[in-house]
PDB file of N, CA and C in Angstrom:
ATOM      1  N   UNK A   1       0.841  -1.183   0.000  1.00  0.00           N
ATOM      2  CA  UNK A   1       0.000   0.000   0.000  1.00  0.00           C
ATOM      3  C   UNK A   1       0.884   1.244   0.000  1.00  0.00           C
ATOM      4  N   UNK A   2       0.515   2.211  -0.464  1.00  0.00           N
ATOM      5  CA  UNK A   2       0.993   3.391  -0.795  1.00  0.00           C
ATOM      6  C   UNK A   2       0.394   4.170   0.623  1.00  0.00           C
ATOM      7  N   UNK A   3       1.671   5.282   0.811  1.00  0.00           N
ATOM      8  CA  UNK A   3       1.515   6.183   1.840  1.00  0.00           C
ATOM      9  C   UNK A   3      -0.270   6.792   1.694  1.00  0.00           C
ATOM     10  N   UNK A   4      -0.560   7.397   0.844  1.00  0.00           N
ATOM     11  CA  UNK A   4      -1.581   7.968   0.415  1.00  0.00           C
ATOM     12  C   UNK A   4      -2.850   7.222   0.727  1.00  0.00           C
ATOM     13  N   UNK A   5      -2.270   5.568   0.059  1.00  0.00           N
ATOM     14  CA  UNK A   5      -3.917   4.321   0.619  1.00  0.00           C
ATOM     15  C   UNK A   5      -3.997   4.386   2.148  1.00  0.00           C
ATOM     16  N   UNK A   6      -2.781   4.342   2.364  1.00  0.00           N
ATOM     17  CA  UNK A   6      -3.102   4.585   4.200  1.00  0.00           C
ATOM     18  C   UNK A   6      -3.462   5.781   4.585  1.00  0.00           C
ATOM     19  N   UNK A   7      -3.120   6.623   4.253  1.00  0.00           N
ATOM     20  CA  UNK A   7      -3.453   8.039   4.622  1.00  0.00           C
ATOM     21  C   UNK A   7      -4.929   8.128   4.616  1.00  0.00           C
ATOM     22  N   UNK A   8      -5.697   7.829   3.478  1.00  0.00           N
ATOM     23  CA  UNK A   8      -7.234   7.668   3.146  1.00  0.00           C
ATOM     24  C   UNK A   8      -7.949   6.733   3.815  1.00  0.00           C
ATOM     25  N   UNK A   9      -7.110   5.351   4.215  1.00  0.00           N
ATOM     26  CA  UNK A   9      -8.024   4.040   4.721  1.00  0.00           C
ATOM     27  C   UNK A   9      -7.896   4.843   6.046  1.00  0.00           C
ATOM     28  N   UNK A  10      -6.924   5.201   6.821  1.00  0.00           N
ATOM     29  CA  UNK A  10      -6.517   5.832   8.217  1.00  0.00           C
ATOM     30  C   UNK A  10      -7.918   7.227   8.340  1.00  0.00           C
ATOM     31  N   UNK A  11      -8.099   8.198   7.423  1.00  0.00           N
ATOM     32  CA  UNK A  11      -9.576   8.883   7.449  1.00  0.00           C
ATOM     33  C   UNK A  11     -10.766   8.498   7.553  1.00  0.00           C
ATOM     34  N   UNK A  12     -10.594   7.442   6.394  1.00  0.00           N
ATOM     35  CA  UNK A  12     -11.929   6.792   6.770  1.00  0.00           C
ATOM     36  C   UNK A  12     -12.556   5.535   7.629  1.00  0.00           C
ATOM     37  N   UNK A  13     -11.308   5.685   8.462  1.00  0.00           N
ATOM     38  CA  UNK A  13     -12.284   4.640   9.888  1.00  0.00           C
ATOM     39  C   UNK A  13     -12.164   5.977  10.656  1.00  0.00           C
ATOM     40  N   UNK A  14     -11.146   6.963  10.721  1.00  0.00           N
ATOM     41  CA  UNK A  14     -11.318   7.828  11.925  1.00  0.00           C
ATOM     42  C   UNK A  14     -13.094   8.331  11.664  1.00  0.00           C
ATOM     43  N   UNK A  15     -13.585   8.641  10.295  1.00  0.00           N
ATOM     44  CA  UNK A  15     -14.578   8.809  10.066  1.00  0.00           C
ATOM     45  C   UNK A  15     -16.021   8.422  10.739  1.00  0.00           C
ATOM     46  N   UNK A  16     -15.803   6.903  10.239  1.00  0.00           N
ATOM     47  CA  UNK A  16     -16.143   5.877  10.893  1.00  0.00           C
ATOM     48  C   UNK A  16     -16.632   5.779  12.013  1.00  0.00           C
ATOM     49  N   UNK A  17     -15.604   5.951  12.764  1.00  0.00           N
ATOM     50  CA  UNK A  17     -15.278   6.013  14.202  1.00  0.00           C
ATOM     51  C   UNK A  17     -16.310   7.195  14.871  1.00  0.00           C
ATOM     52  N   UNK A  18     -16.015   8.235  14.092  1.00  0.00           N
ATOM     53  CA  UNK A  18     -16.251   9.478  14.687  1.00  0.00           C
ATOM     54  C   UNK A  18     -17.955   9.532  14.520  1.00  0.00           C
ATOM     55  N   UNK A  19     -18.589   9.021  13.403  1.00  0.00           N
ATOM     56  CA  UNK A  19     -19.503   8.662  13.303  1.00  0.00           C
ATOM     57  C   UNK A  19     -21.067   8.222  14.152  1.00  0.00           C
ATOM     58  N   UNK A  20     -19.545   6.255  14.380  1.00  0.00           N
ATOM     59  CA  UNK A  20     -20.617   5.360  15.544  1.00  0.00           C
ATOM     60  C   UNK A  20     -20.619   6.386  16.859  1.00  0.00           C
ATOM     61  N   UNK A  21     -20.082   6.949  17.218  1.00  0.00           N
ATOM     62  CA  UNK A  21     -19.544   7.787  18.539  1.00  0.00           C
ATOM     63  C   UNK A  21     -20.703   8.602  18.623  1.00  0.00           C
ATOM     64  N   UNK A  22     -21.057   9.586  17.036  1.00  0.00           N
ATOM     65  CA  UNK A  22     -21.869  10.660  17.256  1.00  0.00           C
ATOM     66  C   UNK A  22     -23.435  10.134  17.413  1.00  0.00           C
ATOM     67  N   UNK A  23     -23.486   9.166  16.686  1.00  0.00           N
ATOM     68  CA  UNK A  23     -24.850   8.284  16.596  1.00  0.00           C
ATOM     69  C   UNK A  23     -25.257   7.367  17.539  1.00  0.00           C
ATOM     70  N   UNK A  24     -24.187   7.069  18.661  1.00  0.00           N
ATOM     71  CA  UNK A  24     -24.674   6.741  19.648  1.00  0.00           C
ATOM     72  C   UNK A  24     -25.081   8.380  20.456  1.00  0.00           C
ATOM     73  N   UNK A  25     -24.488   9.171  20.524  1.00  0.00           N
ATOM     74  CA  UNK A  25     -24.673   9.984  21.610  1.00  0.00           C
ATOM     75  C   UNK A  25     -26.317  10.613  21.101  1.00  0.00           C
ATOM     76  N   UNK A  26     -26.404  10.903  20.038  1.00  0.00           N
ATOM     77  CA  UNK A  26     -27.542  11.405  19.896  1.00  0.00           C
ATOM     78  C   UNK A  26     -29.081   9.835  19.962  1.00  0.00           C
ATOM     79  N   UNK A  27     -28.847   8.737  19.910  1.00  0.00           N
ATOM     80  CA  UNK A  27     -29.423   7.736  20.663  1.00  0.00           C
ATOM     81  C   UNK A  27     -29.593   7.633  22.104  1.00  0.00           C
ATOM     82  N   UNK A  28     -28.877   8.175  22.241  1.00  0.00           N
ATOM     83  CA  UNK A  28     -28.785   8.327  23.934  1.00  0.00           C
ATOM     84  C   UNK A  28     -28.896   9.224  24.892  1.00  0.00           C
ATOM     85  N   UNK A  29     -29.494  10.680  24.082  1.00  0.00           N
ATOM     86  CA  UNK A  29     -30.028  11.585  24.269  1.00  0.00           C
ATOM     87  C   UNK A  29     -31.793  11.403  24.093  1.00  0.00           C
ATOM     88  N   UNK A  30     -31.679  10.794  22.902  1.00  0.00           N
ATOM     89  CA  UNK A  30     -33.129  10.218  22.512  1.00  0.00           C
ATOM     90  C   UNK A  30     -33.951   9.505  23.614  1.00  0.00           C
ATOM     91  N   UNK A  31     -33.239   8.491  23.864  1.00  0.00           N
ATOM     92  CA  UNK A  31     -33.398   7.447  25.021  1.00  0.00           C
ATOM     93  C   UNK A  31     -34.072   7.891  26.138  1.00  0.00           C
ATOM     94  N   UNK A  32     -33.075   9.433  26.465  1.00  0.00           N
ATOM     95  CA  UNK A  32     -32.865  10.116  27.986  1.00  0.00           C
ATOM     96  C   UNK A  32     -34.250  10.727  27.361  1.00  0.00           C
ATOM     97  N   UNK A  33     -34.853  11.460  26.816  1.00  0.00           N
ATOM     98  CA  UNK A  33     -35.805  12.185  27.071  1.00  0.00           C
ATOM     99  C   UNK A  33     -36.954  11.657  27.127  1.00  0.00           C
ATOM    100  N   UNK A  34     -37.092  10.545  26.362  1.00  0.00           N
ATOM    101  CA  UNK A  34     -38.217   9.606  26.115  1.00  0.00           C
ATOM    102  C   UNK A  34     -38.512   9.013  27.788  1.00  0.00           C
ATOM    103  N   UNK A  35     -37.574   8.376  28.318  1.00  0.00           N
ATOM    104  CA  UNK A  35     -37.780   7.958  29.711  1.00  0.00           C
ATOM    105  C   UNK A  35     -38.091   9.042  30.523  1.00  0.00           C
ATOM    106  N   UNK A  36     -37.861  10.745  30.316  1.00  0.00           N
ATOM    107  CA  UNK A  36     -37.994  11.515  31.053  1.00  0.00           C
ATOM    108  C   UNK A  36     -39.658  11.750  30.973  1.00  0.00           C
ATOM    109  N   UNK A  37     -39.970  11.476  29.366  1.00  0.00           N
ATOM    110  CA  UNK A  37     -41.369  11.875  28.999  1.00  0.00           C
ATOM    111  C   UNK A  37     -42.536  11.390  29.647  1.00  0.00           C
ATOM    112  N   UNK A  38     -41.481   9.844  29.628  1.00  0.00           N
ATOM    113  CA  UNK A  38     -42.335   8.655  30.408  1.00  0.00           C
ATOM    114  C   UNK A  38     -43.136   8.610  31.870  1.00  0.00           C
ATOM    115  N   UNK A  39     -41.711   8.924  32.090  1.00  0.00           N
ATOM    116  CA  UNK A  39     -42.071   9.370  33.998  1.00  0.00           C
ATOM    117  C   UNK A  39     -42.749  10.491  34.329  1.00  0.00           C
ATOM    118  N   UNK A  40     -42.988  11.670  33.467  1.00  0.00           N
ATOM    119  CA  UNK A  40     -43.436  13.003  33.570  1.00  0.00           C
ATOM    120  C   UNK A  40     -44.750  12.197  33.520  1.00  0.00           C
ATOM    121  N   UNK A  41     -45.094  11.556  33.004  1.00  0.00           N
ATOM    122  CA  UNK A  41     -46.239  11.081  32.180  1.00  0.00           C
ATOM    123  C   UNK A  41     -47.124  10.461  32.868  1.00  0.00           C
ATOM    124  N   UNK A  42     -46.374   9.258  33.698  1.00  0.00           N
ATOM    125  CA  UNK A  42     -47.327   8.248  34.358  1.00  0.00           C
ATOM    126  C   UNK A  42     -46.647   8.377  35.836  1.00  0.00           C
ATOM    127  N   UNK A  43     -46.200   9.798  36.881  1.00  0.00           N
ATOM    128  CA  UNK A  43     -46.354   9.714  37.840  1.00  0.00           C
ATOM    129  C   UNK A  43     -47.114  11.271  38.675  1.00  0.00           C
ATOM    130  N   UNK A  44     -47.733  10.522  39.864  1.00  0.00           N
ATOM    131  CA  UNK A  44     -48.317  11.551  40.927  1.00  0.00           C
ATOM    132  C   UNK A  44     -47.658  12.712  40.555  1.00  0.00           C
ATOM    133  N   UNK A  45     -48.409  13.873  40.528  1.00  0.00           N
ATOM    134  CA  UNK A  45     -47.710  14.981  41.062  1.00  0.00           C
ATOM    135  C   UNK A  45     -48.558  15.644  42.047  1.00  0.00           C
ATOM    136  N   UNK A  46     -47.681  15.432  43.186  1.00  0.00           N
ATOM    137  CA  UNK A  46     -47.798  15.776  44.576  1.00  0.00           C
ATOM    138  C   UNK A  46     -46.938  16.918  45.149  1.00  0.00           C
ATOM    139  N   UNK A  47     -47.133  17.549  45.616  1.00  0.00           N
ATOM    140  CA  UNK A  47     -46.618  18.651  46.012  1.00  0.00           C
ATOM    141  C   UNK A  47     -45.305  18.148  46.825  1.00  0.00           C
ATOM    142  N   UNK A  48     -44.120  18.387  47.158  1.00  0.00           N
ATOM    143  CA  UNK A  48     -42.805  18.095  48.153  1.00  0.00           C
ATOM    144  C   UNK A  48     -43.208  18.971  49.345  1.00  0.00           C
ATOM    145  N   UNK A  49     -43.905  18.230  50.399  1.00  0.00           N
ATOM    146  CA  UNK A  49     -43.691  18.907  51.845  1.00  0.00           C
ATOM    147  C   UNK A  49     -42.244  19.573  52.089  1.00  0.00           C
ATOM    148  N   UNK A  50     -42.307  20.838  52.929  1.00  0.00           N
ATOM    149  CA  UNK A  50     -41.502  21.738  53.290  1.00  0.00           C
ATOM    150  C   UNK A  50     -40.844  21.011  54.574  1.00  0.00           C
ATOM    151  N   UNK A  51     -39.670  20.857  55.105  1.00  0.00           N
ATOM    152  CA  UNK A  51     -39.859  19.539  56.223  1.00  0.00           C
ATOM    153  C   UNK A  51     -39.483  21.007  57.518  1.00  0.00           C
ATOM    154  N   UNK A  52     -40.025  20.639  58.748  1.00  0.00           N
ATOM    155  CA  UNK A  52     -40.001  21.865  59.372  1.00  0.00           C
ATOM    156  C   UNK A  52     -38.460  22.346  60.140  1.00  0.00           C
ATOM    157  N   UNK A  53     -37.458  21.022  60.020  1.00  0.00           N
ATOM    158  CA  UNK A  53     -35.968  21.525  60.502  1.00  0.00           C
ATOM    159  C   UNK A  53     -35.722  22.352  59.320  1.00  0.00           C
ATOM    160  N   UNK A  54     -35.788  22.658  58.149  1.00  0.00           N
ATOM    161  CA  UNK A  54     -35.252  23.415  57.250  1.00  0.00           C
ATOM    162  C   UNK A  54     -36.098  24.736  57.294  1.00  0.00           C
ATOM    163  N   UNK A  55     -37.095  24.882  57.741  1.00  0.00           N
ATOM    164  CA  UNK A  55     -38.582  25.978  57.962  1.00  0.00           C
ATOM    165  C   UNK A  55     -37.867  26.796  59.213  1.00  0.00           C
ATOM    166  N   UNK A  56     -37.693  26.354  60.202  1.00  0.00           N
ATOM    167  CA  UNK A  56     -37.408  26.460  61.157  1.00  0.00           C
ATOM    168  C   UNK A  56     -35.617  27.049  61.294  1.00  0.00           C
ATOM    169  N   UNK A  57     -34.742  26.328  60.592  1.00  0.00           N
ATOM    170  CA  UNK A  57     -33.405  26.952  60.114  1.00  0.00           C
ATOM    171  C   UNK A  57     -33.202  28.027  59.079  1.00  0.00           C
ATOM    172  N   UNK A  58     -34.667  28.370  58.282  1.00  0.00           N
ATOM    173  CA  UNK A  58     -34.416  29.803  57.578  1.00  0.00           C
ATOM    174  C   UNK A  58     -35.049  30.798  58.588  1.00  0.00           C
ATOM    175  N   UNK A  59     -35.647  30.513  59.507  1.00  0.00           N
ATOM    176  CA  UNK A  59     -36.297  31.689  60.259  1.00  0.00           C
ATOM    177  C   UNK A  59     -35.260  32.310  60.963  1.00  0.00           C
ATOM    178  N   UNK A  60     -34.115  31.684  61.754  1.00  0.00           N
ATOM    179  CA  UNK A  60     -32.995  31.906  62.502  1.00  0.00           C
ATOM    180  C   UNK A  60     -32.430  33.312  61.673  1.00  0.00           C
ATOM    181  N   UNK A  61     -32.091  34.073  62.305  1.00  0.00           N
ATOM    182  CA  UNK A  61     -31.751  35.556  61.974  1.00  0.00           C
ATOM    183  C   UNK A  61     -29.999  35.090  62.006  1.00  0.00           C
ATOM    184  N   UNK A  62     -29.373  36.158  61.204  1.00  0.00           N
ATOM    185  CA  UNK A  62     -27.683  36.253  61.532  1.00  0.00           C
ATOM    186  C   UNK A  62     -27.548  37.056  62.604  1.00  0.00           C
ATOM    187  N   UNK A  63     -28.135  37.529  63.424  1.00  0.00           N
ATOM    188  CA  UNK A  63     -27.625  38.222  64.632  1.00  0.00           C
ATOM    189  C   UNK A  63     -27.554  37.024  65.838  1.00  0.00           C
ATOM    190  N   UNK A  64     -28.440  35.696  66.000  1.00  0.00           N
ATOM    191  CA  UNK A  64     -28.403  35.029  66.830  1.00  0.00           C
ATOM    192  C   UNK A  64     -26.844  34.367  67.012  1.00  0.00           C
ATOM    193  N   UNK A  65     -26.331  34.444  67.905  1.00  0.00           N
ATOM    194  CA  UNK A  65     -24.687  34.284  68.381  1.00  0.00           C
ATOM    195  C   UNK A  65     -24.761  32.556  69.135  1.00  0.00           C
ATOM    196  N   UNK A  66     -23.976  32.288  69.171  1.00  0.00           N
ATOM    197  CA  UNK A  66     -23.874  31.196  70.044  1.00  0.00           C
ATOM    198  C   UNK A  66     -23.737  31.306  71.264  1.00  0.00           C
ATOM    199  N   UNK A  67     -24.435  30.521  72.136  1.00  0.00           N
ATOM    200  CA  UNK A  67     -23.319  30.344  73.448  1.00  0.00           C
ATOM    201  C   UNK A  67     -22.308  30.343  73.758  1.00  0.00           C
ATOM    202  N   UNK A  68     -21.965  30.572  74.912  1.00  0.00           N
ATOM    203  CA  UNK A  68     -20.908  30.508  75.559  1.00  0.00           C
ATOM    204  C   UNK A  68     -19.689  29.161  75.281  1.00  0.00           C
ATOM    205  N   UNK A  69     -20.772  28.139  75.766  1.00  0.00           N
ATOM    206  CA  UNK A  69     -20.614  26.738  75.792  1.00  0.00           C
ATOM    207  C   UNK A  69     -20.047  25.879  74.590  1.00  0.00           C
ATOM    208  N   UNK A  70     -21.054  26.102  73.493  1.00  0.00           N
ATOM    209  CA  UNK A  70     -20.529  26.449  72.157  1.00  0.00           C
ATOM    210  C   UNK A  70     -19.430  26.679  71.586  1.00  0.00           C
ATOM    211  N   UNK A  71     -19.173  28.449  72.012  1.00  0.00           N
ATOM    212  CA  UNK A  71     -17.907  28.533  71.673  1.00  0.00           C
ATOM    213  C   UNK A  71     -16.734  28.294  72.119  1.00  0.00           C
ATOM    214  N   UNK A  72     -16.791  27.977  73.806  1.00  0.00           N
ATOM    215  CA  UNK A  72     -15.698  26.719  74.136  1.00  0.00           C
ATOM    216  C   UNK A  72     -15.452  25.486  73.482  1.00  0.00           C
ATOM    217  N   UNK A  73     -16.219  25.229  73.320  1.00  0.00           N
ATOM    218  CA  UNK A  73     -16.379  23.679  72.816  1.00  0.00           C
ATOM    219  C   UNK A  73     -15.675  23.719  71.192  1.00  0.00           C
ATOM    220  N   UNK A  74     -16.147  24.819  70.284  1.00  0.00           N
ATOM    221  CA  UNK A  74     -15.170  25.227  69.365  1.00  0.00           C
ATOM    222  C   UNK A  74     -13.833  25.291  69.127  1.00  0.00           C
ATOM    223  N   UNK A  75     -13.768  25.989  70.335  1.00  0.00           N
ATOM    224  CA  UNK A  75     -12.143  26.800  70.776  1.00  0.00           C
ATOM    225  C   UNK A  75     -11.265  25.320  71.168  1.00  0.00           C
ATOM    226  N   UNK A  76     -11.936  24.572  71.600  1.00  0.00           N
ATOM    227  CA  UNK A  76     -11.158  23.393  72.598  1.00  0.00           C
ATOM    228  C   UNK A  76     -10.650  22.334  70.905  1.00  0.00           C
ATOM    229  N   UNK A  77     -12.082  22.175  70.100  1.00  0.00           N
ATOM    230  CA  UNK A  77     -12.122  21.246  68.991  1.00  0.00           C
ATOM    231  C   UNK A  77     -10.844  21.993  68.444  1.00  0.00           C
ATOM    232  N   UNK A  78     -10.480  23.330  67.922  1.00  0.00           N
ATOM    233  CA  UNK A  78      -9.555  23.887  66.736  1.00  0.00           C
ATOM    234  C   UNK A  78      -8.075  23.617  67.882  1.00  0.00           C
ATOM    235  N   UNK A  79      -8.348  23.897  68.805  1.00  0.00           N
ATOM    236  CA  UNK A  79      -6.899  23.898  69.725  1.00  0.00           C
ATOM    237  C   UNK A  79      -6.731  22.215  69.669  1.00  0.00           C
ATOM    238  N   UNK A  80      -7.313  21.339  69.546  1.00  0.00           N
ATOM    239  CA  UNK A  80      -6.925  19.986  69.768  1.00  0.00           C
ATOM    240  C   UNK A  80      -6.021  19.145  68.210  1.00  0.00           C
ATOM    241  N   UNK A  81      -7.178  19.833  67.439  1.00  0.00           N
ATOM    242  CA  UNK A  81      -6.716  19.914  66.005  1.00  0.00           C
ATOM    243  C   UNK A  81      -5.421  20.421  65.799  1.00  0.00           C
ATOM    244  N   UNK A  82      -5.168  21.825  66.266  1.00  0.00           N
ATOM    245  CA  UNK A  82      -4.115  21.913  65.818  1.00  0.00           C
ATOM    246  C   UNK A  82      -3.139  21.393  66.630  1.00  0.00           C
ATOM    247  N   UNK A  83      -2.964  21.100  67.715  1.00  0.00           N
ATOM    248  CA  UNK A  83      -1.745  20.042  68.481  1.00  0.00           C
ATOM    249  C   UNK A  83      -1.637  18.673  67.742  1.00  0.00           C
ATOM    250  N   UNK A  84      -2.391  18.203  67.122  1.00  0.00           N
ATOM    251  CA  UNK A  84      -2.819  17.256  66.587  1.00  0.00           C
ATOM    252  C   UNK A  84      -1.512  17.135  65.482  1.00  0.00           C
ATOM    253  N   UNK A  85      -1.895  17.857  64.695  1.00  0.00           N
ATOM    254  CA  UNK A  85      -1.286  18.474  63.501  1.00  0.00           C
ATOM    255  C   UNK A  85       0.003  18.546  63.695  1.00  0.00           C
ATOM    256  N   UNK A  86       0.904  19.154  64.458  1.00  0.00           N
ATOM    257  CA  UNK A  86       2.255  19.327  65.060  1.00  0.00           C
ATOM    258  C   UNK A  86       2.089  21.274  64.327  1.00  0.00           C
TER     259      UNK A  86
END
């Protein structure tokens, strides 16, 4: 074979190649929406309850400070850590 037959057979599998690659991905985009359609399709829609630890953790203002206790207990955790550490 001549530089050139390879040069051309070497394009046309990269071709090829580049091809099966693109034609799967757009199969598999296909796939993805169809199952999305599916489920949109044949399930409840029910509202997502608000759960009340998260209700209850946006009400908390940024001015509320910690305890005392707290922030010992902080102070003791970072001081242990860092002895820890060398």
């Amino acid at each position: 074979m001549t530089p050139s037959e390879l040069l051309l057979e070497g394009v046309e599998l990269m071709l090829f190649g580049l091809g099966t690659v693109f034609f799967f991905l757009i199969l598999l985009v296909l796939i993805i929406r169809v199952m999305s359609w599916v489920i949109e399709r044949f399930t409840a829609k029910t509202p997502v309850p608000v759960s009340t630890a998260s209700a209850s953790f946006a009400a908390k203002s940024a001015a509320d400070k910690p305890s005392a206790d707290v922030l010992a207990a902080i102070q003791s955790a970072i001081h242990q850590h860092r002895a820890r550490r060398g």
